[in-house]
Protein backbone atom coordinates (compact mmCIF):
# COMPACT_ATOMS: atom_id res chain seq x y z
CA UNK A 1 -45.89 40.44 15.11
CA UNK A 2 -48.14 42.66 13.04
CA UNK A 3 -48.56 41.92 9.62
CA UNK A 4 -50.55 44.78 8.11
CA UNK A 5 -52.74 47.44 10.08
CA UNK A 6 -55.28 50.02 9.16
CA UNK A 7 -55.86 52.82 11.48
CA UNK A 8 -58.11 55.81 10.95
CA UNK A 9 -60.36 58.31 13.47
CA UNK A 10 -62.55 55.96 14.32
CA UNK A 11 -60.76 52.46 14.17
CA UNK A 12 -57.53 50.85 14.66
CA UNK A 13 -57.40 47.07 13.04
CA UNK A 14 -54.30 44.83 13.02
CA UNK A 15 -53.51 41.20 11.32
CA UNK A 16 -51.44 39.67 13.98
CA UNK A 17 -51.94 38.21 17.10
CA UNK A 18 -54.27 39.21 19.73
CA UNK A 19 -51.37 38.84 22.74
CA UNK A 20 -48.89 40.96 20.39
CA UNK A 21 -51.47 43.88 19.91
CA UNK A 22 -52.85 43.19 23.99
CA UNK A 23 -49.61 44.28 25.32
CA UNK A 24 -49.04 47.96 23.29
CA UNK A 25 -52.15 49.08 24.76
CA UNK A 26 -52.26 51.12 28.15
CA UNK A 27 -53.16 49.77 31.38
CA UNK A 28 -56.79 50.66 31.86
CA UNK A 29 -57.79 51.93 28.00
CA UNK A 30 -60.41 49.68 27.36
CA UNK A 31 -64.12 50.80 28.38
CA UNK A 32 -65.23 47.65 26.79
CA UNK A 33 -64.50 44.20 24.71
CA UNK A 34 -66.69 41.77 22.75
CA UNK A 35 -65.49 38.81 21.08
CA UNK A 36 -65.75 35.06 20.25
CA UNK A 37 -63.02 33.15 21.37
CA UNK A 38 -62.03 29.83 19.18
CA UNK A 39 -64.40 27.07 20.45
CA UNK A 40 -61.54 24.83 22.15
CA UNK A 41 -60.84 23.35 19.02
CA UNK A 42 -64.15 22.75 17.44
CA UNK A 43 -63.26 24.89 14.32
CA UNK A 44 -60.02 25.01 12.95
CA UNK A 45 -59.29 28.41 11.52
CA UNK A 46 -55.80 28.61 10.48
CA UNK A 47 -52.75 26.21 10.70
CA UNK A 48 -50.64 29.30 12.90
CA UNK A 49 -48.92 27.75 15.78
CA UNK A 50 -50.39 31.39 17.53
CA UNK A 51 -53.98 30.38 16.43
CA UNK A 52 -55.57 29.20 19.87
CA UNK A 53 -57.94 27.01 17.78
CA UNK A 54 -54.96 24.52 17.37
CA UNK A 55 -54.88 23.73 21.16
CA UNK A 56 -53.85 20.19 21.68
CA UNK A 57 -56.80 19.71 23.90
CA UNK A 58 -59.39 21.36 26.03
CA UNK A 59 -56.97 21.78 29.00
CA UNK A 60 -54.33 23.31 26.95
CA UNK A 61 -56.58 25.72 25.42
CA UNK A 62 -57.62 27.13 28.67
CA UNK A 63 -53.64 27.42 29.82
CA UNK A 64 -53.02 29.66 26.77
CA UNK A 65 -56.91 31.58 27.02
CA UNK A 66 -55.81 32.73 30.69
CA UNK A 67 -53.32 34.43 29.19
CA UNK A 68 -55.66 36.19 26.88
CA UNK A 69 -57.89 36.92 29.78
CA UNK A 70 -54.95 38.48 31.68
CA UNK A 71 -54.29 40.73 29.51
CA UNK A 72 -58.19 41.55 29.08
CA UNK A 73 -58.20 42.26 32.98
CA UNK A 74 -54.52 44.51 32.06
CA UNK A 75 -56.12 46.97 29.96
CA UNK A 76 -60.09 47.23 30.77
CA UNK A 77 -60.35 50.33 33.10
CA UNK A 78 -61.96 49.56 36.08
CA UNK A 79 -65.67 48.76 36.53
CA UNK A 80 -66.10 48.66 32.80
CA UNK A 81 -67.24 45.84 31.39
CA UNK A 82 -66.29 42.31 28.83
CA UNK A 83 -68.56 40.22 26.56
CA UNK A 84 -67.73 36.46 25.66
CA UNK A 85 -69.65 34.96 23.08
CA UNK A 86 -69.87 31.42 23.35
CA UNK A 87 -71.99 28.07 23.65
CA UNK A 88 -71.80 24.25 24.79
CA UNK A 89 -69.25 22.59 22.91
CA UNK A 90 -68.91 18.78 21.93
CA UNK A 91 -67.34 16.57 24.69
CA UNK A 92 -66.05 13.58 22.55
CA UNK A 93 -65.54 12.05 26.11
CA UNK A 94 -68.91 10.06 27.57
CA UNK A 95 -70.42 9.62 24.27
CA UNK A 96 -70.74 10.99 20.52
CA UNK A 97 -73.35 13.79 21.39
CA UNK A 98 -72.13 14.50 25.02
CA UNK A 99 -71.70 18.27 25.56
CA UNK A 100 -68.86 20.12 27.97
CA UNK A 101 -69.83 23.39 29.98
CA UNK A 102 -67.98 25.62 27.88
CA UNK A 103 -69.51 28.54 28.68
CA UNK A 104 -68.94 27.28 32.85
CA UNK A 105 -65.69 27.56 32.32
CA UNK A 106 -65.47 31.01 30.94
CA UNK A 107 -66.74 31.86 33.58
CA UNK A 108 -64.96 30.44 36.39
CA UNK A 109 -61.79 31.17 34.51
CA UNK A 110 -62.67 35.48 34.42
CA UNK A 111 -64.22 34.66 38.36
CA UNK A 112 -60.61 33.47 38.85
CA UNK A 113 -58.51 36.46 36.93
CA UNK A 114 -60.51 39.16 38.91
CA UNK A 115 -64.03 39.69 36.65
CA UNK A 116 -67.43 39.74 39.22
CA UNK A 117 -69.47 37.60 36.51
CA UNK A 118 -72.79 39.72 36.02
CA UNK A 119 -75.10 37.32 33.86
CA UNK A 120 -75.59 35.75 30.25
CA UNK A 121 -78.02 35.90 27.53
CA UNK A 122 -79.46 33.35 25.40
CA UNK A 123 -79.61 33.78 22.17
CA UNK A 124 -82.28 31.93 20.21
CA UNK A 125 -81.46 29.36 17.19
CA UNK A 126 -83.81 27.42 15.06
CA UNK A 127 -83.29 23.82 15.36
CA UNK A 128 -83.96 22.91 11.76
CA UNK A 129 -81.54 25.71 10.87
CA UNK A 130 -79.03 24.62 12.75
CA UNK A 131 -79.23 20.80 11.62
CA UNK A 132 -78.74 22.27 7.39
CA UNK A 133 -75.67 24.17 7.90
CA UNK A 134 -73.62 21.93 11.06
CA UNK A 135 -75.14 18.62 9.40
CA UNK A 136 -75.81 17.13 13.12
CA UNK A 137 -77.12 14.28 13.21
CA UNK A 138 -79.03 13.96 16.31
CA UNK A 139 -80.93 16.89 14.93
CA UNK A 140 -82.89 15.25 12.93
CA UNK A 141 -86.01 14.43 12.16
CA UNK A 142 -85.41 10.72 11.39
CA UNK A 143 -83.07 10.31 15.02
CA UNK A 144 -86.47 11.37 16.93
CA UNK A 145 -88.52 8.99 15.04
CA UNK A 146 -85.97 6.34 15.13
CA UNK A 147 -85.16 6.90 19.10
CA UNK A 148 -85.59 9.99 20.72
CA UNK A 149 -83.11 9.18 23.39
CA UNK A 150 -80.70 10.43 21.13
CA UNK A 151 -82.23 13.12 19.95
CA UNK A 152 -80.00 16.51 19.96
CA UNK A 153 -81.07 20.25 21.09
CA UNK A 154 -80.15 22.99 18.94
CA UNK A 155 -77.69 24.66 21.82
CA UNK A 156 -77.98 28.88 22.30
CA UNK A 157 -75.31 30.94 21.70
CA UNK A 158 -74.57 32.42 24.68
CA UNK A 159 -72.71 36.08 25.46
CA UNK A 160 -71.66 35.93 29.08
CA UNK A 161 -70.88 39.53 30.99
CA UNK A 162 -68.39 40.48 33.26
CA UNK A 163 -67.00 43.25 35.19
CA UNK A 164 -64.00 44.41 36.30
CA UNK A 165 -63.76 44.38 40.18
CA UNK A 166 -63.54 48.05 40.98
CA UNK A 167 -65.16 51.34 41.02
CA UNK A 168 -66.31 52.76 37.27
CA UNK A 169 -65.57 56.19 37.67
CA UNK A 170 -68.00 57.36 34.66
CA UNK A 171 -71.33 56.43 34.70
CA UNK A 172 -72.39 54.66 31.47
CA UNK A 173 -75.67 56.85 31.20
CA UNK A 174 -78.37 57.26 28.96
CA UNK A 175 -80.24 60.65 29.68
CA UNK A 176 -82.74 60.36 26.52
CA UNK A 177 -83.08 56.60 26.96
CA UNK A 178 -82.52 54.49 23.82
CA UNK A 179 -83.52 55.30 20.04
CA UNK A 180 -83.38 52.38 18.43
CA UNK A 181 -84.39 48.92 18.49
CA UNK A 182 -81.84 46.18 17.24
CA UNK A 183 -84.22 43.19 16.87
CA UNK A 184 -87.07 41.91 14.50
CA UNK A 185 -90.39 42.02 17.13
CA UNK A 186 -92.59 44.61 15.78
CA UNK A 187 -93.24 47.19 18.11
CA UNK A 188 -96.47 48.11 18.95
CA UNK A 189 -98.16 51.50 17.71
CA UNK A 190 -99.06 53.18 20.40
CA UNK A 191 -95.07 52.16 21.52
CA UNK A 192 -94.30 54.10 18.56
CA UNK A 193 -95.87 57.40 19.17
CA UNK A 194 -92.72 57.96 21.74
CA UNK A 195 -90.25 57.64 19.76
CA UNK A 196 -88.10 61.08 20.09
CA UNK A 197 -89.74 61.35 23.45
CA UNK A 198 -88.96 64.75 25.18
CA UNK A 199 -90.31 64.40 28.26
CA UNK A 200 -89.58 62.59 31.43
CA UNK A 201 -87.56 59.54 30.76
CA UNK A 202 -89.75 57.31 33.27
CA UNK A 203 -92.66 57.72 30.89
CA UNK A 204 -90.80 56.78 27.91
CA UNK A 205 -92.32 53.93 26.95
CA UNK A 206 -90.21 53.43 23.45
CA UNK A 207 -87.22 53.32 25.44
CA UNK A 208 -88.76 51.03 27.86
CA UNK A 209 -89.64 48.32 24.91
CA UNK A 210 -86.61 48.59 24.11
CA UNK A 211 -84.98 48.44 27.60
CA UNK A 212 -87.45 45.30 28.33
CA UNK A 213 -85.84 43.21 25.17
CA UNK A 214 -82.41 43.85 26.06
CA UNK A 215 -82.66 43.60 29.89
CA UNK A 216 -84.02 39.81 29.17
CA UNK A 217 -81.85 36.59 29.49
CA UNK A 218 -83.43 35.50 26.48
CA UNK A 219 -82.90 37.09 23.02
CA UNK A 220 -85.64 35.19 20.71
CA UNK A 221 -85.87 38.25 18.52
CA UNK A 222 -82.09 38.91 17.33
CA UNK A 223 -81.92 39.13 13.28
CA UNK A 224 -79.81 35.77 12.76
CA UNK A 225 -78.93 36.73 9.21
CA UNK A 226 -77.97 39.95 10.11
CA UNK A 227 -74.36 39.75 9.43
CA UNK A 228 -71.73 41.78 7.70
CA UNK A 229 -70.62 39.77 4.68
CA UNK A 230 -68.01 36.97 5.45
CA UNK A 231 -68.01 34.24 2.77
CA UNK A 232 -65.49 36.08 0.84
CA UNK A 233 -63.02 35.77 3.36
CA UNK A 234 -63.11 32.20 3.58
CA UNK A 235 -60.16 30.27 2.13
CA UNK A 236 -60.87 26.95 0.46
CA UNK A 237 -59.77 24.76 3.53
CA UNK A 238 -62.24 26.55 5.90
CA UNK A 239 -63.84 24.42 8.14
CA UNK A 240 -68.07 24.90 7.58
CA UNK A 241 -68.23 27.13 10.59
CA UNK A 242 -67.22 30.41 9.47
CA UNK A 243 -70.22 32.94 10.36
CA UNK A 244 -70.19 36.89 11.45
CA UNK A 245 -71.64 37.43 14.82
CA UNK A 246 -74.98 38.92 14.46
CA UNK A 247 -74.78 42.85 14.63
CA UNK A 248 -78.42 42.84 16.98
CA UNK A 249 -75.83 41.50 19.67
CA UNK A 250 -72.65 43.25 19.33
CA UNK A 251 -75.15 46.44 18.88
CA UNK A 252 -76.93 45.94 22.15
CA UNK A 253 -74.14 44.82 24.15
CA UNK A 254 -72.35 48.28 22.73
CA UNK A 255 -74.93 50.44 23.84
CA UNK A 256 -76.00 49.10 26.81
CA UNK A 257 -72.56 49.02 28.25
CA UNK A 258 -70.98 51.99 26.89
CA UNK A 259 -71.21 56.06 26.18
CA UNK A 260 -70.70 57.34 22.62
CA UNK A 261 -67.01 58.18 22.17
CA UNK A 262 -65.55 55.68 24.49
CA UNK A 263 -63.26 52.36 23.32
CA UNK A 264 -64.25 48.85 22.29
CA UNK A 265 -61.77 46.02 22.03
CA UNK A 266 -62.40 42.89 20.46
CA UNK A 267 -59.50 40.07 20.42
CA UNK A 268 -60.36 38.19 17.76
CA UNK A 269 -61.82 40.49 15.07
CA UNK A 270 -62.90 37.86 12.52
CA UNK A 271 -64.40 39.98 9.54
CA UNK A 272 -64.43 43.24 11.75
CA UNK A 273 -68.36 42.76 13.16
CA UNK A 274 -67.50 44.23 16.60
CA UNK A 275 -65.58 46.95 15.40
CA UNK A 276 -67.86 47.86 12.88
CA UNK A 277 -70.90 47.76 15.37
CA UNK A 278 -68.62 50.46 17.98
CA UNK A 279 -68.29 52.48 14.72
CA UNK A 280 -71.83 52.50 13.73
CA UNK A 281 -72.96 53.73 17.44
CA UNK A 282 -70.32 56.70 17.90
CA UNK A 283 -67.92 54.22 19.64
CA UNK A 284 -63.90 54.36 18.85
CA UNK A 285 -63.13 50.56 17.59
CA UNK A 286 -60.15 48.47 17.83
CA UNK A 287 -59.34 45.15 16.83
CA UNK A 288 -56.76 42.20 15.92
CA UNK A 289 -57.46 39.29 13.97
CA UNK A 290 -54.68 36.67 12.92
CA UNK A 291 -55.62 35.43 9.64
CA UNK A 292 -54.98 37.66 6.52
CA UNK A 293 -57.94 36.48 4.78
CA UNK A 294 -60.56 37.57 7.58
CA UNK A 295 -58.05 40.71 8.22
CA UNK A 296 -58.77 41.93 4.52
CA UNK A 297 -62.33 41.33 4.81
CA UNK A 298 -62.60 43.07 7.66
CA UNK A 299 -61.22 46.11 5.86
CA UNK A 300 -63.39 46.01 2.65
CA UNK A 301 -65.64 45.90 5.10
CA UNK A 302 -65.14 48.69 7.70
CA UNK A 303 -64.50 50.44 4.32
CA UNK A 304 -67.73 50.49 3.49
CA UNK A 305 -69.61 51.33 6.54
CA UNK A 306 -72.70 53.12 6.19
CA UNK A 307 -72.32 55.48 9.74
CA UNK A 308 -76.54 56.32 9.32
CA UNK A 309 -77.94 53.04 8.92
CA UNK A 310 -78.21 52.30 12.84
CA UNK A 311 -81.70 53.90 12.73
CA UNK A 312 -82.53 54.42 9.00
CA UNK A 313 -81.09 50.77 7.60
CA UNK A 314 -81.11 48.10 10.34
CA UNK A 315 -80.85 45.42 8.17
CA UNK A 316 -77.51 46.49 6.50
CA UNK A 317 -77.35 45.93 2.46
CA UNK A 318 -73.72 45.10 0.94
């Protein structure tokens, strides 16, 4: 059931449940989708019976994700591609600090429901970082000295990419390469000199930087703080992991896999990051989120976009 919605030229945004909002939408609408699904019950986010953070257990979660993923397959057109943002999540099985594949089985679950899985890119997170705002323990300082054996590894957040078995009938293309650089390496001056390059594309080196960063398995260089604001739609019994995906990802991930005018879905909206990032590069935006709270911050939000900062603000000021 839909709750409240807000639809305008360039977005559509619902508070209700993903499933609900899944099965209005048109076989084969979809050119894209980026999310982060609910870490099998690592975070709770809301007490809903229809919040798939409140899966009894990891088996249970992935009985009520397939569905998700079925619907995913339903409405991406074909060829076109899905993003899952993810990471290793605790076991609680074999020991206190034993991890479970998570991302694995993302993967052989879309495998399964007829995505060709395409690759995954690690995204870099300071250790120390990590230890202040999840408090774990085997992170540490003290647990090395005391006995390493135990000590932890700051995991990276991973985005796993799929495609949709079948033939994409448009080419994603990009005929004047790309224009701007989501990321915080400094790029070299004579890099910069080609910037609004008009000549051949093979000898556009700014675009090749650029194309060299993103093409990588390993994103050390993504802007970890840059997030649209999300502590204000935190109610007081939030769990401490509550956190915007960074827009560096959702921005490459956009552009690489998409043209300028064409959809992007994302499931489980949060505080409206993905739809915001589609916005911001000429992409139409829609997305569903379940918990008021998130829902209204997503508007405020999405109202407030700034539709130029992509190349003149990168680092987006609220």
């Amino acid at each position: 059931m839909i709750k409240e919605e807000k639809i305008t030229n360039d977005y559509a945004i619902y508070n209700g449940d993903c499933m609900s909002i899944m099965r209005d939408l048109p076989d084969e609408s979809i050119h894209f989708s980026i999310y982060s699904p609910p870490f099998c019950g690592m975070y709770h986010y809301s007490s809903s019976d229809e919040d798939l953070s409140n899966a009894d257990d990891y088996e249970t979660f992935f009985e009520h994700y397939e569905y998700i993923v079925k619907e995913k397959h339903r409405i991406t057109k074909n060829g076109r591609c899905t993003a899952v943002h993810c990471m290793d999540t605790p076991s609680g099985n074999s020991g206190k600090d034993s991890l479970t594949d998570f991302p694995g089985d993302i993967i052989r679950l879309h495998q399964k429901l007829g995505f060709d899985y395409i690759g995954r890119h690690m995204i870099w997170k300071e250790p120390l970082t990590v230890r202040n705002r999840t408090m774990q323990h085997n992170l540490s300082h003290k647990t090395t000295v005391d006995d390493s054996t135990y000590a932890g590894v700051a995991s990276a957040d991973q985005l796993l990419m799929f495609r949709k078995k079948g033939e994409n009938i448009i080419p994603v293309q990009h005929p004047t390469g790309f224009s701007y650089y989501a990321g915080e390496n400094k790029m070299p001056d004579e890099i910069l000199k080609y910037k609004n390059w008009k000549g051949k594309q093979t000898e556009n080196r700014f675009s090749h930087f650029i194309w060299r960063n993103y093409a990588s398995c390993f994103w050390d260089d993504i802007r970890l703080d840059n997030v649209l604001p999300y502590k204000p739609g935190r109610d007081k019994d939030d769990e401490k992991h509550v956190h915007a995906l960074q827009l560096d990802v959702i921005y490459r991930a956009i552009v690489l896999r998409t043209n300028p005018g064409e959809t992007v879905f994302t499931p489980f909206m949060g505080v409206g990051s993905e739809v915001y990032g589609a916005v911001q590069n000429g992409r139409k935006g829609i997305g569903a989120e379940l918990k008021p709270s998130y829902f209204r911050q997503a508007v405020r939000n999405l109202e407030n976009i700034k539709y130029d900062a992509v190349e003149d603000h990168p680092t987006l000021d609220f």
